[in-house]
Protein backbone atom coordinates (compact mmCIF):
# COMPACT_ATOMS: atom_id res chain seq x y z
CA UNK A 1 114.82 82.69 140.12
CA UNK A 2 113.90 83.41 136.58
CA UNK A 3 111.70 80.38 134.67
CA UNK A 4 111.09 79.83 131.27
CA UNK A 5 106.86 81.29 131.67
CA UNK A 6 108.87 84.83 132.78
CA UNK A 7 111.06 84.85 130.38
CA UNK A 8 108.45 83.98 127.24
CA UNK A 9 106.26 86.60 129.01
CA UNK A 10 108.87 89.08 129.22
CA UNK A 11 110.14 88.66 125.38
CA UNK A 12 106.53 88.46 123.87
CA UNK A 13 105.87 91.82 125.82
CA UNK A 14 108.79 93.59 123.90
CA UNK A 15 108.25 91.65 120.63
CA UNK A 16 105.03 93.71 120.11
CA UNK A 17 107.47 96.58 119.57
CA UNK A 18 109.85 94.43 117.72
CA UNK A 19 112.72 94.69 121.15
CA UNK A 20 114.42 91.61 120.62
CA UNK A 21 114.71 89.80 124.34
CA UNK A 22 117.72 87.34 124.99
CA UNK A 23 119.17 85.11 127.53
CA UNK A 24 123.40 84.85 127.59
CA UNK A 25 125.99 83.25 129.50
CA UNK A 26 128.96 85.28 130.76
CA UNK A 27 131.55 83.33 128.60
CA UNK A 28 128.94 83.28 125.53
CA UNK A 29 131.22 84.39 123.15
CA UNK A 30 130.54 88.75 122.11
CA UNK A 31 130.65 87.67 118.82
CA UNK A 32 127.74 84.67 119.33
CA UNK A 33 125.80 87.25 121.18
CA UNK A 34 124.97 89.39 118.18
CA UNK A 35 121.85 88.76 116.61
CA UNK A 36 122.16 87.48 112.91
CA UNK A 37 119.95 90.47 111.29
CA UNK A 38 123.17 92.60 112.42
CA UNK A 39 125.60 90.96 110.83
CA UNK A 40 125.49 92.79 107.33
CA UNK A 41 127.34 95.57 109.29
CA UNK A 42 128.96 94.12 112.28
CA UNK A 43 132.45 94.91 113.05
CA UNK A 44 134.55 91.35 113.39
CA UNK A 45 134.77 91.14 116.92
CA UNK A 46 137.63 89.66 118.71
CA UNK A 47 137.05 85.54 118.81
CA UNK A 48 138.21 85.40 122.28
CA UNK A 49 135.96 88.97 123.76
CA UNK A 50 133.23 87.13 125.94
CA UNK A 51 129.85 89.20 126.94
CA UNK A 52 131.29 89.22 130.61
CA UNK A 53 134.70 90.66 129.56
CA UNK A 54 132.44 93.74 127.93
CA UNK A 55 129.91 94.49 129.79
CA UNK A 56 132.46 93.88 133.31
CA UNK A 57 130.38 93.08 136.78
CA UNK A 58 127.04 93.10 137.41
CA UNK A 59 125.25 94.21 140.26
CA UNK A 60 122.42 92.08 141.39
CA UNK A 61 118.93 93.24 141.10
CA UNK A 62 120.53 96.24 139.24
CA UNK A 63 118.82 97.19 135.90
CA UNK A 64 121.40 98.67 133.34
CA UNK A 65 120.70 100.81 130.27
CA UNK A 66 123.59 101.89 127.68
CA UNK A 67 123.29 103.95 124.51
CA UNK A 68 126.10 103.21 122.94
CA UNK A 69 128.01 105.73 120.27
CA UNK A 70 125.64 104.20 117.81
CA UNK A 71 122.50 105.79 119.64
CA UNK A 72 121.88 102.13 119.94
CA UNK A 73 119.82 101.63 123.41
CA UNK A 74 119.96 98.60 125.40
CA UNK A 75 119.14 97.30 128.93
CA UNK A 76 120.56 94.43 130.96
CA UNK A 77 120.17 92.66 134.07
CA UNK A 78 121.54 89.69 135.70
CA UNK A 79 119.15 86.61 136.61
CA UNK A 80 119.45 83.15 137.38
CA UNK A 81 118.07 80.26 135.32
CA UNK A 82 118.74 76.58 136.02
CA UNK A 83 120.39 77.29 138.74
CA UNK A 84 123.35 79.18 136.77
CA UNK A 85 123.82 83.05 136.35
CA UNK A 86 122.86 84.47 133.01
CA UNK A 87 122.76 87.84 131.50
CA UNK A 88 119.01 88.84 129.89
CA UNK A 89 119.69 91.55 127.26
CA UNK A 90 117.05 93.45 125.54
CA UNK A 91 117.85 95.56 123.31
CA UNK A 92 118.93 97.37 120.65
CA UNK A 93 116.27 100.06 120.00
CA UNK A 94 116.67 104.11 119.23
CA UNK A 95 115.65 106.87 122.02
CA UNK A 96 114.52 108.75 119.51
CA UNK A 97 114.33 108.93 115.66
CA UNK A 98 117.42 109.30 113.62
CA UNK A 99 117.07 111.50 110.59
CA UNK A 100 119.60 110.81 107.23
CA UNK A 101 121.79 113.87 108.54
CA UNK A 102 122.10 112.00 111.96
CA UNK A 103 122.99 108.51 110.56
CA UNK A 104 125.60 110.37 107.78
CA UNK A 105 127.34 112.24 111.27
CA UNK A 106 127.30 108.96 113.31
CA UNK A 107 129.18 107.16 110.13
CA UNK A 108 131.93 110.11 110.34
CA UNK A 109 132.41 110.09 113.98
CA UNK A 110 132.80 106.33 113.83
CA UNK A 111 135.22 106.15 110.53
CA UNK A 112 132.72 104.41 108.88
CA UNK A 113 133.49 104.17 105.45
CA UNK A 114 130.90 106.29 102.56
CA UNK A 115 129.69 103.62 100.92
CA UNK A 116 128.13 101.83 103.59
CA UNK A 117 125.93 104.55 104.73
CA UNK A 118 123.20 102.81 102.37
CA UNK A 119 123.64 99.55 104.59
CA UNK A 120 123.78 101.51 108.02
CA UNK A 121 120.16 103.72 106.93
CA UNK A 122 118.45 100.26 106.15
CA UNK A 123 119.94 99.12 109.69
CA UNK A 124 118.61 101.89 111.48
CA UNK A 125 114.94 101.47 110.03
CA UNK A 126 114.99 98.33 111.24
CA UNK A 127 115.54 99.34 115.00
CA UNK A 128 112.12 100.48 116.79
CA UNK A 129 111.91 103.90 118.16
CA UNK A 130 111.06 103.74 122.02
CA UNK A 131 110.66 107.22 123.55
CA UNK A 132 112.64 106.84 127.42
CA UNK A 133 108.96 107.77 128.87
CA UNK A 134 107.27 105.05 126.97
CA UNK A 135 104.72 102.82 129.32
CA UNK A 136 106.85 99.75 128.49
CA UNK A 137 109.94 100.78 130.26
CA UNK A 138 107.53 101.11 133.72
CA UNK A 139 106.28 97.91 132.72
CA UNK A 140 109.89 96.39 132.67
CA UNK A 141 110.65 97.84 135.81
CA UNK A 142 107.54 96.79 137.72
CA UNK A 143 108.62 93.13 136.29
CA UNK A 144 111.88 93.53 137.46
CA UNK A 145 110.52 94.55 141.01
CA UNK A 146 108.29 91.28 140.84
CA UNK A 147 110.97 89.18 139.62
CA UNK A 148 113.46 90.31 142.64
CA UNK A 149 110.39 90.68 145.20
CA UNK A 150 111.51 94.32 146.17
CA UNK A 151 109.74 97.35 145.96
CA UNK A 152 112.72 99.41 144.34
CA UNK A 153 115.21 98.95 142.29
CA UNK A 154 118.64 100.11 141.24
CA UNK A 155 118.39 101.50 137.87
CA UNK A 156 121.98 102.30 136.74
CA UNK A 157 123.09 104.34 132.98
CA UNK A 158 125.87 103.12 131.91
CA UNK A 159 126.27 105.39 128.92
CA UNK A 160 128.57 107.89 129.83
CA UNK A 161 131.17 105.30 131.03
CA UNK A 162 131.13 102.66 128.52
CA UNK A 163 133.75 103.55 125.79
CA UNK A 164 133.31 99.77 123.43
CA UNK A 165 129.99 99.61 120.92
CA UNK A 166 127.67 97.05 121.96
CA UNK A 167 127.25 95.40 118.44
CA UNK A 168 129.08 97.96 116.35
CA UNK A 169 128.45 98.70 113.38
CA UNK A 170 130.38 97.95 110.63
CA UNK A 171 134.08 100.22 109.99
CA UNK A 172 135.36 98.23 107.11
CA UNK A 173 137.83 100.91 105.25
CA UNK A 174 138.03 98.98 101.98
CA UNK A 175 135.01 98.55 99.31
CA UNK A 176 132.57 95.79 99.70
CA UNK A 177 132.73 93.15 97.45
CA UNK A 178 129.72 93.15 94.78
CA UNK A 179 128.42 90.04 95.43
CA UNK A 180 128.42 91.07 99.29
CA UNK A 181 126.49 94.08 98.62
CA UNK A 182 124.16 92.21 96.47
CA UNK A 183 123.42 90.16 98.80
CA UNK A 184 122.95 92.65 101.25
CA UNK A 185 120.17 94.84 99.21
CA UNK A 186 118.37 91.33 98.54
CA UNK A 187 117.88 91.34 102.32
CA UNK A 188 116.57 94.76 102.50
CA UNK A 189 114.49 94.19 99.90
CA UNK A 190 113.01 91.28 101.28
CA UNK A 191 113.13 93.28 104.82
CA UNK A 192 110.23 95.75 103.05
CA UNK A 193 108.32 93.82 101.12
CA UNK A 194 108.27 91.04 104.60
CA UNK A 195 106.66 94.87 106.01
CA UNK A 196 104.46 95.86 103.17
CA UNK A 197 102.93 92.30 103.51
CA UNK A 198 102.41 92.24 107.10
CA UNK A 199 100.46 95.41 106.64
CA UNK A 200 98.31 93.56 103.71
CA UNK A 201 97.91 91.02 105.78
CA UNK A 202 96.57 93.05 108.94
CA UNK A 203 94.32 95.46 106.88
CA UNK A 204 92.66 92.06 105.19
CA UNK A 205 91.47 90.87 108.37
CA UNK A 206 90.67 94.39 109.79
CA UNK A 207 93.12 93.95 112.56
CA UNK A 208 93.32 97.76 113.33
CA UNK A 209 94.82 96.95 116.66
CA UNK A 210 98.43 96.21 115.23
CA UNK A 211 98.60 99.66 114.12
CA UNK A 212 101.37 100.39 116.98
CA UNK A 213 103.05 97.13 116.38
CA UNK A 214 103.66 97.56 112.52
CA UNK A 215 103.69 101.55 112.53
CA UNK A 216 107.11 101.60 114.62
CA UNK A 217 108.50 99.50 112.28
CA UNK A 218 107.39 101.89 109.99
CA UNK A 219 110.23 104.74 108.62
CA UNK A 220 111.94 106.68 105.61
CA UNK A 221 114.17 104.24 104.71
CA UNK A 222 111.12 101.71 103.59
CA UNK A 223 110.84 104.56 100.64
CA UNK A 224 112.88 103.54 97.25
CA UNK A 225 114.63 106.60 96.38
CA UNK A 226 113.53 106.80 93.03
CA UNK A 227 114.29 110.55 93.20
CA UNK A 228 116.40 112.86 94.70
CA UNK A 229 113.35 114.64 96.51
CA UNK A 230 112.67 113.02 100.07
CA UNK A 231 109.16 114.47 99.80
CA UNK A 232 108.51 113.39 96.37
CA UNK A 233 109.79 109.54 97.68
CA UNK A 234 107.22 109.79 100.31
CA UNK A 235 104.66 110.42 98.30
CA UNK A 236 105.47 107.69 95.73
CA UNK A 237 105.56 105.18 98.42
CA UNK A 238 102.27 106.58 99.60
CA UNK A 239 101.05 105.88 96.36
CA UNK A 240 102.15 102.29 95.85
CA UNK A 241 100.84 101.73 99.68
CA UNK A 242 97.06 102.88 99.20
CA UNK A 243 97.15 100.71 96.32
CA UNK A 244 98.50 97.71 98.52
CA UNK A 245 96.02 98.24 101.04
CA UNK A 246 92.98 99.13 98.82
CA UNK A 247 93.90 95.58 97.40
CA UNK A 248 94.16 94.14 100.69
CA UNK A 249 90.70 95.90 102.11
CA UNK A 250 88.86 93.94 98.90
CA UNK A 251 90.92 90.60 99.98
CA UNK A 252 88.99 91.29 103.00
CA UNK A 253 85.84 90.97 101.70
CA UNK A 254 85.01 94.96 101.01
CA UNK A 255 83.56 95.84 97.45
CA UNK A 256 85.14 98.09 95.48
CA UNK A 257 82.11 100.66 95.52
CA UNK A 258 83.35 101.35 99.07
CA UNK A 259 87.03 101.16 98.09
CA UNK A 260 86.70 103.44 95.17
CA UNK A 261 85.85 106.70 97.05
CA UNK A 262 88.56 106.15 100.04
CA UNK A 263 91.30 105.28 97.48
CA UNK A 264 90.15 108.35 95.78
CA UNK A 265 90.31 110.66 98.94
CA UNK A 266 93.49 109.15 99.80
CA UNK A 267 95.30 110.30 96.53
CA UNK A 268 94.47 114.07 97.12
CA UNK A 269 96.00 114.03 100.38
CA UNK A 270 98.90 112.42 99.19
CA UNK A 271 99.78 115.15 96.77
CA UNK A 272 99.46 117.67 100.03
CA UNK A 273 102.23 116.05 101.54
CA UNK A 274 104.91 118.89 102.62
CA UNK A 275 106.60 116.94 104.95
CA UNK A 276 108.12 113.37 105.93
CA UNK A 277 106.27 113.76 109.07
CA UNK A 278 102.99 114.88 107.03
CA UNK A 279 103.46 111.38 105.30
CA UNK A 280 103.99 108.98 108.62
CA UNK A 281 100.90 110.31 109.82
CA UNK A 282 98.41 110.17 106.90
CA UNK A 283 100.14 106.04 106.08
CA UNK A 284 98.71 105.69 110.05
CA UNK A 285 95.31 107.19 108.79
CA UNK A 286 95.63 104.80 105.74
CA UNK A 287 96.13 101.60 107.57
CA UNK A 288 93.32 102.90 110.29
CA UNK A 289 90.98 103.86 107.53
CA UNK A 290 91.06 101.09 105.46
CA UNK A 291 91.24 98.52 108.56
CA UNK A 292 87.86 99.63 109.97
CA UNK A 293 86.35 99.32 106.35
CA UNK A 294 87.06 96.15 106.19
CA UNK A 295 85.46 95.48 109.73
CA UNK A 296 82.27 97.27 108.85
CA UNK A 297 82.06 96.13 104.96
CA UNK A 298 83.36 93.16 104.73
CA UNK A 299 81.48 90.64 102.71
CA UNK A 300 83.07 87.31 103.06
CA UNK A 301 80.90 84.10 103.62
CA UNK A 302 77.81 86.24 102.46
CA UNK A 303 76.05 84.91 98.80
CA UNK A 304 76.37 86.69 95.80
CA UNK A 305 72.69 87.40 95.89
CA UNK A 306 72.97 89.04 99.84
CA UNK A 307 76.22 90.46 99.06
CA UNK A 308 74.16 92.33 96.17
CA UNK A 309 71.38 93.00 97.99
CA UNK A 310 73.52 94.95 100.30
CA UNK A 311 75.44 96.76 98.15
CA UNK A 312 71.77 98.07 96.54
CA UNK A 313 70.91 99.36 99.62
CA UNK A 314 73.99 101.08 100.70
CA UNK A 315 74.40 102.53 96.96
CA UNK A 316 71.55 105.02 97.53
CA UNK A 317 69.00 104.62 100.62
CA UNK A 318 66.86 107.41 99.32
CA UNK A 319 65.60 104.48 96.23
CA UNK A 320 62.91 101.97 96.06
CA UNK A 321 64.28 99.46 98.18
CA UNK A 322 61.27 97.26 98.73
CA UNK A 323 61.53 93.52 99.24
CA UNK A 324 59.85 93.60 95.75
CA UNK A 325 62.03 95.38 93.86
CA UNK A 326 65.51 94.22 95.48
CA UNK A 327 63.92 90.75 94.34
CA UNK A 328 63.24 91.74 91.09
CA UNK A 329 66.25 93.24 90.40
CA UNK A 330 67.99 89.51 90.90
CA UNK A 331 65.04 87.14 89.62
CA UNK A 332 64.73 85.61 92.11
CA UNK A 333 61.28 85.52 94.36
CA UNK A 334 60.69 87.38 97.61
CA UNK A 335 60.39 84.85 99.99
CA UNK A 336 63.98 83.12 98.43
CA UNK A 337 65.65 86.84 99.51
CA UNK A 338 63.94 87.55 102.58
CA UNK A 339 64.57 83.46 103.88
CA UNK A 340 68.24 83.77 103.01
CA UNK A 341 69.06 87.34 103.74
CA UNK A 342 67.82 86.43 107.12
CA UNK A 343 69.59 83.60 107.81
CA UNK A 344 73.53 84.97 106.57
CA UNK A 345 72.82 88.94 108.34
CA UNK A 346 70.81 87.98 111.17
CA UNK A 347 68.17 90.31 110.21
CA UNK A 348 65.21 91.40 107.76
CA UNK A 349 65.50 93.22 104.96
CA UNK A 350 62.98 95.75 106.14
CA UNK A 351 64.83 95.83 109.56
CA UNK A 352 68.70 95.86 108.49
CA UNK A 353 67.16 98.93 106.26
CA UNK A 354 65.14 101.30 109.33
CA UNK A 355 68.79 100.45 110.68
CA UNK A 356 71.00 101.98 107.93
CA UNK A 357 68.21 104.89 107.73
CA UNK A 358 68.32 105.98 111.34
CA UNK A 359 71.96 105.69 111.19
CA UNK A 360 71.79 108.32 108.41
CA UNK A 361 69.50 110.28 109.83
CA UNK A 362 71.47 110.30 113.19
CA UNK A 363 74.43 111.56 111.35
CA UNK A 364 72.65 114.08 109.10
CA UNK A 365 71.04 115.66 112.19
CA UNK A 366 74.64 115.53 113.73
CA UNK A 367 76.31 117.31 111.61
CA UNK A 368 74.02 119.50 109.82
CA UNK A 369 70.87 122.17 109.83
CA UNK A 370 69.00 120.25 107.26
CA UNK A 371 65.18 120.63 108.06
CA UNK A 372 63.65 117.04 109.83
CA UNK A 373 61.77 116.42 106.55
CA UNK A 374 64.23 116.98 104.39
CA UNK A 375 66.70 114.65 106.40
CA UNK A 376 63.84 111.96 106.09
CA UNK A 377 63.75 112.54 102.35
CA UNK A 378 67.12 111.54 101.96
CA UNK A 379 66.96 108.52 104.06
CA UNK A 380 64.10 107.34 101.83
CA UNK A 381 60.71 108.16 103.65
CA UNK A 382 59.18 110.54 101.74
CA UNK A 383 56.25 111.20 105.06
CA UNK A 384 57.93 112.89 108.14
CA UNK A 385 55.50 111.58 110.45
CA UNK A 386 56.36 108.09 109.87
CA UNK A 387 59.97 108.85 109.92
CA UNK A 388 59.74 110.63 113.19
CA UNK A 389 57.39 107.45 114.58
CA UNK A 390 60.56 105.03 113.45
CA UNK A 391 63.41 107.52 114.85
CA UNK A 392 61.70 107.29 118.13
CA UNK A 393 60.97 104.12 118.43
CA UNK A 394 65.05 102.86 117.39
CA UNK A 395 66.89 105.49 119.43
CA UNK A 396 63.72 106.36 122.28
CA UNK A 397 63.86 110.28 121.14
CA UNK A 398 62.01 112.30 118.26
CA UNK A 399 64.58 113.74 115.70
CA UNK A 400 64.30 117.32 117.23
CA UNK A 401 65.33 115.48 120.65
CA UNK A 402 68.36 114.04 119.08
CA UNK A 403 69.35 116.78 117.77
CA UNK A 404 69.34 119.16 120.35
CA UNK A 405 71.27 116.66 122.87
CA UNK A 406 73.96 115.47 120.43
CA UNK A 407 74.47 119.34 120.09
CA UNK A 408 74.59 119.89 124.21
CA UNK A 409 77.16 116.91 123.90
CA UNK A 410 79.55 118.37 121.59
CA UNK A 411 78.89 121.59 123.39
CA UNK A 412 80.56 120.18 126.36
């Protein structure tokens, strides 16, 4: 017996890697079946083909996959809801990536006609890539196992013996009508920019921990091909994207003095780009990068006069950053900044800075030779003694301590 907690649980489990999870009749018409972001390039399918009349009998507690000709993947099994027998279908997604030269072959071998390889590339970057290894396919079987109460299963691939496309993609021989096509480039439009603003959205609130979710979604076809060089389009897109998400990181609260340096960084490594591949990988180290500076700079709900106060001390730690002077700077007194920058960080101004200056000075002695007194120099405490005394007494070892076991550490 399948209820309706399973089946949200099940769907909400494969919509984090955008698998689209459905429940069917039988006699549900083929054509009813399809999901309505196929339809751009969807083959009219026979009004009277039901999903039963395709996909023939079903075993129970037998878990189909097919890849169709399509290198479209889907898996099936037969349940029972309400007391009736039903047909969950999840599904489609891609085994493995698809490059241009794969979708262009695919289009031959299926008589689909030139012009709509445009159409069938934007379908294609739509579908998630799930690898056959991936944890979520030992998830669905260990549900399925649950859901039958057995502890195997039969686990039956279909692929070899099913001749029909599940959800085919379009053959149409004659050209599509302008409006049609129109239409259909409005939707893949829309398709990208619905992307580019999902990723805005997540690196404004620091949510680092989408990164899977949106980055499968993520693929070549999102680039406009403004030129004929792939790599060049890759890099453009780069470009517009670390401007969308240095944007987003300051709607998040981060000022641009932190911003300006990462965009900055971000633009040289673009230019190195030498491969597709080279580019997927550094837009992941974009969206990471510019998540987790929102989560450690973001300023929102501070006031002006803390948010400042901050930024002076992060600017350069090595300056005169006495309650005195940080007041001085703002006229305002220096109980008025030390009552307030208490109460919106949690902390004094003399301890939130020790804090920021042992962090430095934990870093310095990680990753460099720099003589003890001259790493207390540039954290702003110009006598060693004192700056060993504070060391100590925030991390419970003298700087020479530290040193020597974050070095055993990354020895081992």
């Amino acid at each position: 017996m399948f209820n309706a907690s399973e089946l949200r649980f099940l769907s909400e489990a494969f919509a984090k890697c955008r698998i689209t999870v459905s429940l069917h009749k039988p006699s549900d018409k083929l054509s009813d079946v399809a999901n309505d972001i196929f339809r751009p390039i969807l083959t009219d399918i026979a009004s009277d083909l039901t999903l039963s009349d395709f996909i023939g009998e079903i075993m129970p507690q037998t878990l189909y996959k097919v890849t169709n000709r399509f290198s479209l993947c889907f898996n099936y099994f037969e349940c029972h809801t309400d007391g009736e027998t039903s047909i969950l279908l999840i599904g489609p997604y891609l085994s493995s990536p698809l490059s241009s030269a794969d979708i262009l072959e695919i289009c031959e071998k299926n008589n689909i006609f030139i012009g709509a390889h445009k159409y069938a590339s934007e379908f294609y970057a739509g579908i998630p890539v799930i690898a056959p290894d991936d944890r979520l396919f030992i998830f669905l079987s260990t549900f399925c196992e649950h859901l039958w109460d057995t502890p195997s299963l039969s686990a039956v691939d279909l692929t070899e013996s099913l001749d029909s496309p599940l959800f085919p993609l379009s053959n149409e021989n004659d050209k599509r009508d302008d409006f049609d096509s129109t239409l259909i480039n409005m939707k893949l439009i829309e398709k990208r920019y619905t992307f580019e603003n999902m990723l805005m959205e997540a690196v404004s609130e620091g949510q680092i921990h989408k990164e899977t979710e949106l980055m499968n979604s993520f693929s070549e076809y999102h680039f406009e091909k403004r030129v004929a060089d792939p790599v060049r389009n890759a890099k453009n897109y780069a470009i517009i994207m670390n401007t969308l998400l240095r944007k987003a990181a300051e709607k998040g609260g981060v000022h641009p003095m932190y911003l300006d340096k990462m965009s900055s960084d971000f633009a040289s490594k673009i230019e190195a780009i030498g491969t597709i591949a080279d580019n997927f990988d550094l837009m992941l180290e974009m969206f990471r990068s510019y998540c987790r500076l929102v989560r450690k700079y973001s300023m929102q709900g501070l006031s002006p006069i803390v948010r400042k106060t901050v930024l002076m001390i992060d600017a350069d730690l090595s300056a005169d950053l006495s309650l005195s002077s940080l007041s001085e700077a703002q006229n305002v007194s220096s109980g008025y900044l030390a009552t307030i920058f208490k109460k919106e960080i949690g902390k004094t101004v003399s301890e939130f800075i020790r804090e920021k200056r042992v962090k430095m000075a934990k870093n310095l002695l990680s990753t460099t030779h720099l003589q003890v007194q001259t790493i207390a120099v540039h954290c702003g405490i110009m006598d060693v003694q004192y700056f060993t005394k504070i060391f100590k007494k925030e991390t419970g070892m003298t700087p020479k301590q530290y040193r020597e076991n974050n070095q055993n550490t990354q020895k081992i």
